[in-house]
Protein backbone atom coordinates (compact mmCIF):
# COMPACT_ATOMS: atom_id res chain seq x y z
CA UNK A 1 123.91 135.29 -98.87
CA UNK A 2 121.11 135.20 -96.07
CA UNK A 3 119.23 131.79 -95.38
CA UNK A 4 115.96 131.69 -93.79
CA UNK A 5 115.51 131.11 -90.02
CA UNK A 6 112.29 131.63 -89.06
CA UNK A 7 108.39 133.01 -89.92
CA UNK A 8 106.47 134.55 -86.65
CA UNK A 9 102.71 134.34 -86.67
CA UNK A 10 102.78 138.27 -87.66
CA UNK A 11 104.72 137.55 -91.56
CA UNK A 12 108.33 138.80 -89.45
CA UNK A 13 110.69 137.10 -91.04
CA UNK A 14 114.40 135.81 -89.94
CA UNK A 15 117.19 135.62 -91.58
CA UNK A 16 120.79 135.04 -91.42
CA UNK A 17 124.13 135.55 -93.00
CA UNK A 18 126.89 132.78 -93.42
CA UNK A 19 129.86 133.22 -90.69
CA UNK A 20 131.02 136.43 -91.36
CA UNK A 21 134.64 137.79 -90.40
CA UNK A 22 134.39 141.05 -89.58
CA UNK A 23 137.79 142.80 -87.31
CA UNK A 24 138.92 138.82 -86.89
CA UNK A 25 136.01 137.85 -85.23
CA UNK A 26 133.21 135.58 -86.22
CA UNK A 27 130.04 137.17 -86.36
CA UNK A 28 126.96 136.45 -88.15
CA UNK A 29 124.55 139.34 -89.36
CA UNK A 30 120.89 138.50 -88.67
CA UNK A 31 117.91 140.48 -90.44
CA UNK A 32 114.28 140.92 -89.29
CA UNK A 33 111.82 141.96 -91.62
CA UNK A 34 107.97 142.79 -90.91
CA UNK A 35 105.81 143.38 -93.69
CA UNK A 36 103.78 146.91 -93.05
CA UNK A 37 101.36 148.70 -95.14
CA UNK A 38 103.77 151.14 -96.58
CA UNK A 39 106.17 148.20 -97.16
CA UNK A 40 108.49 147.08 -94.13
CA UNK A 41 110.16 147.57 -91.11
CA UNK A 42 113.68 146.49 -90.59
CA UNK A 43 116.41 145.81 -88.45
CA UNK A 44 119.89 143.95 -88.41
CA UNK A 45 121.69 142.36 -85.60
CA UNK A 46 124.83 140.98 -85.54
CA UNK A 47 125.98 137.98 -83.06
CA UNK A 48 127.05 137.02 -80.94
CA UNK A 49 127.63 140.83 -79.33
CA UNK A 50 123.97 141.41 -79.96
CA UNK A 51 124.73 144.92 -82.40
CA UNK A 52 121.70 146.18 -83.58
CA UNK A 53 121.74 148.77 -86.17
CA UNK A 54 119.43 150.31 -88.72
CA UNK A 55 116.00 150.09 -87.06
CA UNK A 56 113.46 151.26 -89.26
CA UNK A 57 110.42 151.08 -87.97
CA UNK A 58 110.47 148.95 -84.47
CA UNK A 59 109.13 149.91 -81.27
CA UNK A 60 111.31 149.84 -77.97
CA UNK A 61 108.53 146.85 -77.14
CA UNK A 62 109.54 144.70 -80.10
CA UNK A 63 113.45 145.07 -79.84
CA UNK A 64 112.87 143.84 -76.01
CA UNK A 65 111.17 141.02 -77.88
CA UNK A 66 113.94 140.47 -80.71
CA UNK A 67 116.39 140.15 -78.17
CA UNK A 68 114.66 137.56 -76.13
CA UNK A 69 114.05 135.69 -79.19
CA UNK A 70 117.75 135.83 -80.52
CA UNK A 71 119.32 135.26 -76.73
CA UNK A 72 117.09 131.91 -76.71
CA UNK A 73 117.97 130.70 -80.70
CA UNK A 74 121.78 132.45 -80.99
CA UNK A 75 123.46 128.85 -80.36
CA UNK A 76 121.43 127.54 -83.34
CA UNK A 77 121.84 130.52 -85.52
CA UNK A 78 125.53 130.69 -85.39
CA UNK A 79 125.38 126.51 -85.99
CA UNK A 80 123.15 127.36 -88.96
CA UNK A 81 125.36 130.04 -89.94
CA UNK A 82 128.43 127.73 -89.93
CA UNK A 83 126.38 124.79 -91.93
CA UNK A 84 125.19 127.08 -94.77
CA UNK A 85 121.89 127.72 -93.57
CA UNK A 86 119.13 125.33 -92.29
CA UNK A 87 118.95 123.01 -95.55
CA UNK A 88 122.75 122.35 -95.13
CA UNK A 89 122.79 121.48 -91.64
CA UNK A 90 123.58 117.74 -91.09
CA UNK A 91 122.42 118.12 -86.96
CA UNK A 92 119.11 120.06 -87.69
């Protein structure tokens, strides 16, 4: 399941997995989606190591951007991801 994180001015949108286990570590897949005219561009990440993987569509300029963006919200992510998303949280 992915809960929403966030909306940027542009219609990107966040989102997040629940804690995943993945190799015995915790890790939580996060998924940015931009709406395009021929649909979308894409991109996962996966935290805390920072793993991107399928770009579709992204400039080098916008993954410098991305990872700004997740290195400042990660902390709160992961809490989310631990709470079952924003609407779960009982600290948010």
């Amino acid at each position: 399941m992915l809960y929403p994180f966030m909306t940027l001015n542009d219609n990107t949108e966040i989102v997040h997995s629940e804690i995943l286990d993945i190799d015995g570590k915790e890790r939580v897949k996060v998924c940015i989606e931009r709406p395009i005219f021929e649909g979308f561009q894409s991109i996962e990440c996966y935290l805390p190591e920072y793993e991107w993987k399928n770009n579709r569509g992204f400039t080098d300029k916008d993954m410098e951007q991305f990872q700004e963006l997740l290195e400042s919200t990660a902390h709160i992510i992961i809490e989310l991801a631990r709470e079952g998303g924003l609407e779960n949280a009982s600290n948010f």
